[in-house]
N, C-alpha and C. Protein backbone atom coordinates (compact mmCIF):
# COMPACT_ATOMS: atom_id res chain seq x y z
N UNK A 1 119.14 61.66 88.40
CA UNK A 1 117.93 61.21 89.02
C UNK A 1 116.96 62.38 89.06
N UNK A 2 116.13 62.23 88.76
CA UNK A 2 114.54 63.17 88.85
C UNK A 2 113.47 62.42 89.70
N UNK A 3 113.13 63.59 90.91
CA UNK A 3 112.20 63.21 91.42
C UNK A 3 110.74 64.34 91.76
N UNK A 4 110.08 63.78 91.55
CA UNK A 4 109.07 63.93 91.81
C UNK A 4 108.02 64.52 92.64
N UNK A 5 107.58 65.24 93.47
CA UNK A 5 106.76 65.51 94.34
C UNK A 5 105.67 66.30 94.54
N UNK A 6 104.39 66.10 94.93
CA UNK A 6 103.59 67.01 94.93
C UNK A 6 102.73 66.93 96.05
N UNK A 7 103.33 67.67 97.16
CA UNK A 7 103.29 67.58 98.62
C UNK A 7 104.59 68.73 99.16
N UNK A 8 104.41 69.48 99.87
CA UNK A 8 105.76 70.15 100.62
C UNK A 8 106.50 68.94 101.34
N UNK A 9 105.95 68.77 102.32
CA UNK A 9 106.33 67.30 103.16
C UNK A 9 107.27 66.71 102.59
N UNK A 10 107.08 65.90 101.42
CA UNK A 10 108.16 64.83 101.04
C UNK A 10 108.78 65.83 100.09
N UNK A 11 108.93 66.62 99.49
CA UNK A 11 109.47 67.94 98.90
C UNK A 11 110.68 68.12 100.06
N UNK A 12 110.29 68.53 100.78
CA UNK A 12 111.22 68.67 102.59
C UNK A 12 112.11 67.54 102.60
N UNK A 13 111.17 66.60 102.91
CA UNK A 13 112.20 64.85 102.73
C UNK A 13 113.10 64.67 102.21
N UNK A 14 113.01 65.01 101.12
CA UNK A 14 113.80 64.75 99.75
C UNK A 14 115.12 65.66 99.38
N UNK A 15 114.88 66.63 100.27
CA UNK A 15 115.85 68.32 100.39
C UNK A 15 116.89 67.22 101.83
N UNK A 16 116.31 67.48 102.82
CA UNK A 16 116.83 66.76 104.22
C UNK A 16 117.56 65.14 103.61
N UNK A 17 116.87 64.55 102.57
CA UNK A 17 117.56 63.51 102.49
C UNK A 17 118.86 63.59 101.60
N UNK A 18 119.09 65.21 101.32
CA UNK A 18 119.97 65.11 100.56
C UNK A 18 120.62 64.88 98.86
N UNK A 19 118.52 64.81 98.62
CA UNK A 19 118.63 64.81 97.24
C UNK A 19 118.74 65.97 96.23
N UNK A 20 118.22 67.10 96.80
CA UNK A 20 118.77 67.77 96.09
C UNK A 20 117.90 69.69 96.96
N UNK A 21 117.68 70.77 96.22
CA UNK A 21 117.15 72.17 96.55
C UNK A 21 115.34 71.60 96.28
N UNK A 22 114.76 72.52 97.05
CA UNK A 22 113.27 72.75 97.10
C UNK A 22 113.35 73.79 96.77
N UNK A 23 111.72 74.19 96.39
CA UNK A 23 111.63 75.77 96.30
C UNK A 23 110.39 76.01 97.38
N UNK A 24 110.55 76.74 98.33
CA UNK A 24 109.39 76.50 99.46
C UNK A 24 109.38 78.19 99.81
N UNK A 25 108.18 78.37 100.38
CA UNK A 25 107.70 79.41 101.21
C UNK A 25 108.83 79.77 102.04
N UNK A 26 109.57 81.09 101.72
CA UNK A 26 110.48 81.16 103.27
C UNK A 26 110.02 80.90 104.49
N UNK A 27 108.53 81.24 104.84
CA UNK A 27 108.23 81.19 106.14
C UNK A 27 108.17 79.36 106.37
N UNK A 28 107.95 78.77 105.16
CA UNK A 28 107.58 77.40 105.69
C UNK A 28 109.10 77.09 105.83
N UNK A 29 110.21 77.26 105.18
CA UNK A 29 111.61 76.92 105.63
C UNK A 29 111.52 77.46 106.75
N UNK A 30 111.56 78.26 107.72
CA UNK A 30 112.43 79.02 108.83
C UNK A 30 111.17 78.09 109.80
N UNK A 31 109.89 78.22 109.95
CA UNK A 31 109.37 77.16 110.88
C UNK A 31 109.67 75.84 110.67
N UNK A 32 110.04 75.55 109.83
CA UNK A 32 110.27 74.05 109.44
C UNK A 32 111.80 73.63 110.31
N UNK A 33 112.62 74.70 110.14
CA UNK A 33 114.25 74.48 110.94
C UNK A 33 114.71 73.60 109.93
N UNK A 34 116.05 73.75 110.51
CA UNK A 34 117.27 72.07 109.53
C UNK A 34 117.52 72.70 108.36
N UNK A 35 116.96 74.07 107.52
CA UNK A 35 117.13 73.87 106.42
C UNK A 35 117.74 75.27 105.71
N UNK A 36 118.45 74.99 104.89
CA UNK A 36 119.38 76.18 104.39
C UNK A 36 118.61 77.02 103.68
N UNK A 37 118.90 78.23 103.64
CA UNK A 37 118.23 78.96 102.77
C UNK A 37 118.86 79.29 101.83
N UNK A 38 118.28 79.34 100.61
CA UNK A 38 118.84 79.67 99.38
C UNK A 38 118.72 81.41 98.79
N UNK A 39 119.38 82.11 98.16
CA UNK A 39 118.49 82.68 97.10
C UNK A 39 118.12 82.15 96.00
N UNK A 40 116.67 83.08 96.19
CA UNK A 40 115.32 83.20 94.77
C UNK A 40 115.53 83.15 93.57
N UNK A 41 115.58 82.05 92.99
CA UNK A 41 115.43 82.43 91.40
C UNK A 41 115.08 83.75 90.95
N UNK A 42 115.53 84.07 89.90
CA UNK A 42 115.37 85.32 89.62
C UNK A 42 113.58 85.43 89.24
N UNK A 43 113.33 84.95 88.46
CA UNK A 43 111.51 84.37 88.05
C UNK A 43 110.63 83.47 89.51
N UNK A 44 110.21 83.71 90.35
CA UNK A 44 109.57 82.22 90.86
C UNK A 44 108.01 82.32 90.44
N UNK A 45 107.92 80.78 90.83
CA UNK A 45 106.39 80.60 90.07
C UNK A 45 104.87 81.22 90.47
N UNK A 46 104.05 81.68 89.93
CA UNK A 46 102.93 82.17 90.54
C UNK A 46 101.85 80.88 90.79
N UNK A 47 101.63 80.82 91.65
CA UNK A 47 100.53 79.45 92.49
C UNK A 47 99.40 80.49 92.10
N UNK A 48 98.07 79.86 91.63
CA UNK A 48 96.57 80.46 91.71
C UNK A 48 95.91 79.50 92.81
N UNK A 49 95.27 80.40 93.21
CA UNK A 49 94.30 79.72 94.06
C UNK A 49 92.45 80.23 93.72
N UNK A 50 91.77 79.42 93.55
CA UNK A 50 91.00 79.07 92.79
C UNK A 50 89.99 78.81 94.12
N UNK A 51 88.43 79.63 93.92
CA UNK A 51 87.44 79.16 94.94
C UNK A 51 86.51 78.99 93.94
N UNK A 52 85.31 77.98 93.78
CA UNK A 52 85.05 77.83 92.64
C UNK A 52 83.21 77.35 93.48
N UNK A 53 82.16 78.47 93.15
CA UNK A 53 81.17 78.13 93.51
C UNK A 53 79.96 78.55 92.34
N UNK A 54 79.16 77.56 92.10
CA UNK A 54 77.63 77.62 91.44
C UNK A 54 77.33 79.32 91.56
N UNK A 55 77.05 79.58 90.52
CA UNK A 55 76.28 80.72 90.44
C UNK A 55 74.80 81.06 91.07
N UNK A 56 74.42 79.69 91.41
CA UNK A 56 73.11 80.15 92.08
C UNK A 56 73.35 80.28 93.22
N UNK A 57 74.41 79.71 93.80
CA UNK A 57 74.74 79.71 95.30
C UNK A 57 75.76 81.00 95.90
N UNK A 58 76.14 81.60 95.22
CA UNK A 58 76.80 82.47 95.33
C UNK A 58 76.68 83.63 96.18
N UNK A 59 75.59 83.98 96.11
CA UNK A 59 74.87 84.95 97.05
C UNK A 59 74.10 84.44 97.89
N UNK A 60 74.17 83.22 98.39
CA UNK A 60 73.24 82.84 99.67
C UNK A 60 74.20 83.19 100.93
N UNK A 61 73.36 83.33 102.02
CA UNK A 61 74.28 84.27 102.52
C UNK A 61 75.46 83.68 103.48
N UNK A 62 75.28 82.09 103.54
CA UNK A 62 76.18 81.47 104.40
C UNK A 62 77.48 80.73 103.55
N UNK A 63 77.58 81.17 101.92
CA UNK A 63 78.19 80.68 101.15
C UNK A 63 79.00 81.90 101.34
N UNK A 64 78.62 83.21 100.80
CA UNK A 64 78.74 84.56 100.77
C UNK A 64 79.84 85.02 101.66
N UNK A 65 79.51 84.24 102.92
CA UNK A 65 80.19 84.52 104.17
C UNK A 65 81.61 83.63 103.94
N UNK A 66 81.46 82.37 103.65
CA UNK A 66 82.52 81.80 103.50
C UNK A 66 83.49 82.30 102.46
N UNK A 67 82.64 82.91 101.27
CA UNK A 67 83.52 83.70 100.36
C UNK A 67 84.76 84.28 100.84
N UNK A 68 83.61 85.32 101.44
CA UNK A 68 84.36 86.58 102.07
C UNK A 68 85.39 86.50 103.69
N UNK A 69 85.40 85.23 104.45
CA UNK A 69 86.64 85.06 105.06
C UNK A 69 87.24 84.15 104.28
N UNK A 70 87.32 83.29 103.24
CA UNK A 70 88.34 82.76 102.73
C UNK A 70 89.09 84.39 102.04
N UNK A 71 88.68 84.86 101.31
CA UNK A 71 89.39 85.88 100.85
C UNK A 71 90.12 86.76 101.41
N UNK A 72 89.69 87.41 102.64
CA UNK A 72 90.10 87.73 104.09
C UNK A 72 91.29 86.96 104.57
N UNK A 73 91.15 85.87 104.52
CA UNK A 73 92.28 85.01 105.35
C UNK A 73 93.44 85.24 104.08
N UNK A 74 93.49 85.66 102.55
CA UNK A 74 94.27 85.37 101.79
C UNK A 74 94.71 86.84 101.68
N UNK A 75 94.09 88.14 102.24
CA UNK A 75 94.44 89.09 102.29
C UNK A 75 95.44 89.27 103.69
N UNK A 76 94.70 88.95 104.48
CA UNK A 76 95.53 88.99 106.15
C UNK A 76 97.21 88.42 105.41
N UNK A 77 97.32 87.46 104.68
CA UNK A 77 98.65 86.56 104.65
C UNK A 77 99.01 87.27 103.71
N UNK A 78 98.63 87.88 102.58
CA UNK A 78 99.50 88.16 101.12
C UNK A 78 100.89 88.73 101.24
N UNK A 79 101.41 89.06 102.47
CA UNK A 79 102.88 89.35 101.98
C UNK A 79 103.59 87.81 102.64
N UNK A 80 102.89 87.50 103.40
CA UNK A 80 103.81 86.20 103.85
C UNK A 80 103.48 85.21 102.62
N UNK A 81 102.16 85.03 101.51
CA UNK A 81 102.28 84.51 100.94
C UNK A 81 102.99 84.57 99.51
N UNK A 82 103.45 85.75 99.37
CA UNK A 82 103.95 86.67 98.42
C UNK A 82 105.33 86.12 97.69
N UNK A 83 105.86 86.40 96.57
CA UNK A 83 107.41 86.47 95.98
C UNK A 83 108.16 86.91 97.39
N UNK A 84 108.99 85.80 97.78
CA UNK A 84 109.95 86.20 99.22
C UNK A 84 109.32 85.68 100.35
N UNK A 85 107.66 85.19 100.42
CA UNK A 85 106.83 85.06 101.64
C UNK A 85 107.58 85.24 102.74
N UNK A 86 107.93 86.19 103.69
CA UNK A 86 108.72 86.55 104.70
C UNK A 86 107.70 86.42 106.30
């Protein structure tokens, strides 16, 4: 059986229901509870995250701003979001 998912949530479900391993954020396993931890594939996958704004808008300054705490918020997290997210 192959299933499917593209959602953590039912990813989770589907682990809890016994169908088979997830590959999840450690931190989202250990807040999540119920769930075993595995070791890491030796390779795991790199996720991009992508902010994607008009060039004319780019430098206005309330776009600018949003830039620069989304990027902020992805710096504050990078080791929790990291290979191992701990």
């Amino acid at each position: 059986m192959v299933l499917r998912a593209n959602t953590i949530p039912a990813q989770v479900a589907a682990a809890r229901a016994g169908l088979g391993k997830v590959l999840l954020p450690r931190w989202y396993a250990e807040e999540e509870g119920g769930l075993i931890v595995l070791p890491a594939p030796a390779a795991l996958p790199v996720r991009e995250a992508w902010l994607v704004v008009h060039r004319d808008l780019r430098d206005v300054p309330r776009v600018r701003a949003l830039i620069e705490a989304v990027v902020a918020a992805f710096e504050v997290r990078r080791e929790r979001l990291g290979p191992g997210g701990t």
